[in-house]
N, C-alpha and C. Protein backbone atom coordinates (compact mmCIF):
# COMPACT_ATOMS: atom_id res chain seq x y z
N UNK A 1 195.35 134.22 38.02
CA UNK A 1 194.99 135.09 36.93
C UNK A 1 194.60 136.46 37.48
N UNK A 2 195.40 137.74 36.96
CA UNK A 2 194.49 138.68 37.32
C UNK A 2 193.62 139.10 36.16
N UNK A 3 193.01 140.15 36.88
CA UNK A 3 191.71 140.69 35.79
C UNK A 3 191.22 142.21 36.48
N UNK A 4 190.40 142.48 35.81
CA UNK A 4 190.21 144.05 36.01
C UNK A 4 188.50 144.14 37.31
N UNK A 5 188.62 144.75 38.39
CA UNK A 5 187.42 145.13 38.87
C UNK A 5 186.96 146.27 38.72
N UNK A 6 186.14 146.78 38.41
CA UNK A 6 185.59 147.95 37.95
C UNK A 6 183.85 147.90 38.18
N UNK A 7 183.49 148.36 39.29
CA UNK A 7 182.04 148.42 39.80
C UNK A 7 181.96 146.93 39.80
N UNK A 8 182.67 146.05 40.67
CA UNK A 8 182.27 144.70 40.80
C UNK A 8 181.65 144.79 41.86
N UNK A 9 180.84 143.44 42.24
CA UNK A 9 180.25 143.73 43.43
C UNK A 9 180.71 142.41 44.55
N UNK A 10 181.48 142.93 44.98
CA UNK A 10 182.51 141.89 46.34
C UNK A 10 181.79 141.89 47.60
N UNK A 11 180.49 142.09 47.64
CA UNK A 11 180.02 141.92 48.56
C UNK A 11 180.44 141.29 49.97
N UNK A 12 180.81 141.63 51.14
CA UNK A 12 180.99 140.67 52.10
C UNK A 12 181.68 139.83 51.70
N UNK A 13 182.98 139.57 51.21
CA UNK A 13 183.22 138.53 50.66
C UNK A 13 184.22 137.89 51.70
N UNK A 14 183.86 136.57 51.92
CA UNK A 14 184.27 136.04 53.30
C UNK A 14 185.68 134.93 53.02
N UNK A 15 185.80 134.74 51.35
CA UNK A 15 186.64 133.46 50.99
C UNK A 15 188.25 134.35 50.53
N UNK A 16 187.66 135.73 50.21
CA UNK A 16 188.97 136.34 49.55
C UNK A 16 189.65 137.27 50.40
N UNK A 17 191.42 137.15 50.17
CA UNK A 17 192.05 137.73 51.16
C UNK A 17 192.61 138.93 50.23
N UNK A 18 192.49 140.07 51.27
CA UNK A 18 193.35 140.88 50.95
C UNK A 18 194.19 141.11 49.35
N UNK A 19 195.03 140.42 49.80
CA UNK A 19 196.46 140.09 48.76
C UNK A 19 195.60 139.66 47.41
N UNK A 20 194.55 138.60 47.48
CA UNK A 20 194.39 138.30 46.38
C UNK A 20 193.22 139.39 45.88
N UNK A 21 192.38 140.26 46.44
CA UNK A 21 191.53 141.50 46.11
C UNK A 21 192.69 142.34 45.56
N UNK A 22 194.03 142.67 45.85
CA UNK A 22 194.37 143.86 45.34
C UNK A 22 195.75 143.22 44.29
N UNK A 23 195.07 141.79 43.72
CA UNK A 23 195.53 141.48 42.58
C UNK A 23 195.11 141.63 41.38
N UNK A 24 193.90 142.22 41.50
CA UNK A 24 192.51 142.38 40.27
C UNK A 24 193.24 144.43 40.16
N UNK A 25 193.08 144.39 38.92
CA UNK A 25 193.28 146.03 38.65
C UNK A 25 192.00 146.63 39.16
N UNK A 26 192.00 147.74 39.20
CA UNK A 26 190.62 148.67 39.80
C UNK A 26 190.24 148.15 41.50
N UNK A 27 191.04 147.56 42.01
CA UNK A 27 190.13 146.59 42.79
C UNK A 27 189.96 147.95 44.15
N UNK A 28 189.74 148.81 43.95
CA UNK A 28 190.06 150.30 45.21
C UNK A 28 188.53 150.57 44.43
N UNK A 29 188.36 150.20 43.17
CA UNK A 29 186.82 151.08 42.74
C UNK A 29 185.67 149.44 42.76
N UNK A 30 185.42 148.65 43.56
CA UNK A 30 184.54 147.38 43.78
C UNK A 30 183.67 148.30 44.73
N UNK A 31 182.60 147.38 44.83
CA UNK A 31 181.79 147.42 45.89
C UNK A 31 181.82 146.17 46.82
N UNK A 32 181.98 146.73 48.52
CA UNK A 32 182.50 145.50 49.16
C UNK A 32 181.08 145.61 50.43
N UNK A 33 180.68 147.11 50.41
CA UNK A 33 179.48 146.73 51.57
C UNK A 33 178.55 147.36 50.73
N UNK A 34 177.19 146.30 51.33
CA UNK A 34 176.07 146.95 50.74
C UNK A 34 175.36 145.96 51.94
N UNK A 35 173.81 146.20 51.40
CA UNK A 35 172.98 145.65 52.05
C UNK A 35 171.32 145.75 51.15
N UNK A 36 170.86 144.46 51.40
CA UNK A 36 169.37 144.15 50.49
C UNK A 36 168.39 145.25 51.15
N UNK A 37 167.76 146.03 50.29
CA UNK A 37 166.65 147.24 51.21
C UNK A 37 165.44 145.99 50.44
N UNK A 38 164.90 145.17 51.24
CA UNK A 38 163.47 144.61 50.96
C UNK A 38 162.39 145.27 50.57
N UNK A 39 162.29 146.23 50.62
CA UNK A 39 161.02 147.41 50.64
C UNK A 39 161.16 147.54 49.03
N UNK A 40 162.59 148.02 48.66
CA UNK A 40 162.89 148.79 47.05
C UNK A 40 163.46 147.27 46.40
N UNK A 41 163.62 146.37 46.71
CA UNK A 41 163.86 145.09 46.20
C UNK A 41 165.50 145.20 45.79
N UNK A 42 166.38 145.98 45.95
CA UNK A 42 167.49 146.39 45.59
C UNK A 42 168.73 146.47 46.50
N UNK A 43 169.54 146.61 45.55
CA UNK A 43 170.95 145.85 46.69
C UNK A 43 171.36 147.63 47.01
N UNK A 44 171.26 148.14 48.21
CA UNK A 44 172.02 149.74 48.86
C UNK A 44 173.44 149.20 49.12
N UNK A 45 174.19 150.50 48.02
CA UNK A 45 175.67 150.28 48.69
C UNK A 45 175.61 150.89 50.05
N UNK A 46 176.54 150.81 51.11
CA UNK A 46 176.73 151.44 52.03
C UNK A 46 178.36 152.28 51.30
N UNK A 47 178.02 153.55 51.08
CA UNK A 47 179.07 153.91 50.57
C UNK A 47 179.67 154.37 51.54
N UNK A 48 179.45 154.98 52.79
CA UNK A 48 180.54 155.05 53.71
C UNK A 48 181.54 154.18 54.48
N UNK A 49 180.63 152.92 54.80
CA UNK A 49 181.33 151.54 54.75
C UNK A 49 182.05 151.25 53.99
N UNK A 50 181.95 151.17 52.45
CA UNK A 50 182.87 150.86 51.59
C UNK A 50 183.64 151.44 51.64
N UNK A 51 183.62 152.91 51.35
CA UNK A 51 184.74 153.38 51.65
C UNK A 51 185.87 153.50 52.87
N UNK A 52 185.46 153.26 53.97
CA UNK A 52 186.26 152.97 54.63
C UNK A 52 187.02 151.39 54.80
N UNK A 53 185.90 150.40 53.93
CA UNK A 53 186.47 149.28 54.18
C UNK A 53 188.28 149.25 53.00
N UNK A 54 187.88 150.24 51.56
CA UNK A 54 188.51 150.40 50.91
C UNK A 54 190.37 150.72 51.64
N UNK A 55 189.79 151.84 52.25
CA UNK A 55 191.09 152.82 52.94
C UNK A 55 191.60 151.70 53.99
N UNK A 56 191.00 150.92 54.63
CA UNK A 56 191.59 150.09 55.70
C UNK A 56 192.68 148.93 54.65
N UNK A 57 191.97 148.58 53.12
CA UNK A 57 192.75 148.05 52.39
C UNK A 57 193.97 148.70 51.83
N UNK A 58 194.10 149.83 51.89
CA UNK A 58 194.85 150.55 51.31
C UNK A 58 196.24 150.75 52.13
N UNK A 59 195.23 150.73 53.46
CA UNK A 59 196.42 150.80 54.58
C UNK A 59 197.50 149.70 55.48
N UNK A 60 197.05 148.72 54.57
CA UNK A 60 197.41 147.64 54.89
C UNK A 60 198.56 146.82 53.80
N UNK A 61 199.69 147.49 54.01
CA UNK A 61 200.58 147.51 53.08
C UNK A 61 201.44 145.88 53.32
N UNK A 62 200.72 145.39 54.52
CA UNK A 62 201.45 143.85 54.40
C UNK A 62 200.64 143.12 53.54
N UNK A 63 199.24 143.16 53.01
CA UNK A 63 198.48 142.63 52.05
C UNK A 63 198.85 142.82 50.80
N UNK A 64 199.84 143.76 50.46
CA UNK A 64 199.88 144.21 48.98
C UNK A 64 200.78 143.19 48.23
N UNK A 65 200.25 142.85 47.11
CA UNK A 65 201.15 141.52 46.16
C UNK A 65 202.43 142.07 45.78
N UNK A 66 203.45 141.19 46.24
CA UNK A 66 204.81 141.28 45.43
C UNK A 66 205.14 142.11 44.33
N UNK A 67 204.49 141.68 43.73
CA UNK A 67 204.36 142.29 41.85
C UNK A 67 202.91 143.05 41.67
N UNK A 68 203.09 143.94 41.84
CA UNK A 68 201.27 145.01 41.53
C UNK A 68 200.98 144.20 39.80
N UNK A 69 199.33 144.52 39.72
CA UNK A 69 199.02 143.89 38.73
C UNK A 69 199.52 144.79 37.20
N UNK A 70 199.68 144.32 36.29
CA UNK A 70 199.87 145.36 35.07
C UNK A 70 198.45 145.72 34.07
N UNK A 71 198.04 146.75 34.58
CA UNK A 71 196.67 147.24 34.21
C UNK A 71 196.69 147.84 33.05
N UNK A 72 197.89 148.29 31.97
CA UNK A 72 198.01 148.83 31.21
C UNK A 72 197.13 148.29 30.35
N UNK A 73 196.79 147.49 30.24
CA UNK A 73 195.89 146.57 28.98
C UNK A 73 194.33 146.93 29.32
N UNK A 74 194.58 147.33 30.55
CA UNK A 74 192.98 147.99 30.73
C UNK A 74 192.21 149.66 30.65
N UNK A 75 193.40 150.07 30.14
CA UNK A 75 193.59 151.68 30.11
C UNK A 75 193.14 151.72 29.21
């Protein structure tokens, strides 16, 4: 099934590959690094991490699904 990611939070996610992350529409706008700040009780994105973890997905054109997802229904 795909489905739409949009500010999801993919934390570290250790079970999902590639191929199946950039089967979800939006899946370039998730959050994939962060980290717990104990002090503020709150989850810190690492937005430079993410973003680079993003671009390393991007660049990795043997991960990309056969058939891109059809997001039109989410527009």
């Amino acid at each position: 099934m795909k489905g739409l990611l949009l500010d999801a939070y993919l934390i570290d996610t250790k079970y999902l590959k590639a191929t199946q992350i950039k089967l979800a529409c939006n899946w370039d706008q998730a959050f994939y690094k962060a980290y717990l700040d104990k002090e503020k009780g709150k989850l810190i994105i690492d937005e430079e991490a993410n973003k680079a973890y993003i671009e390393e997905l991007k660049q990795d054109k043997d991960s990309d699904p056969k058939t891109p997802p059809d997001c039109s229904k989410w527009e």
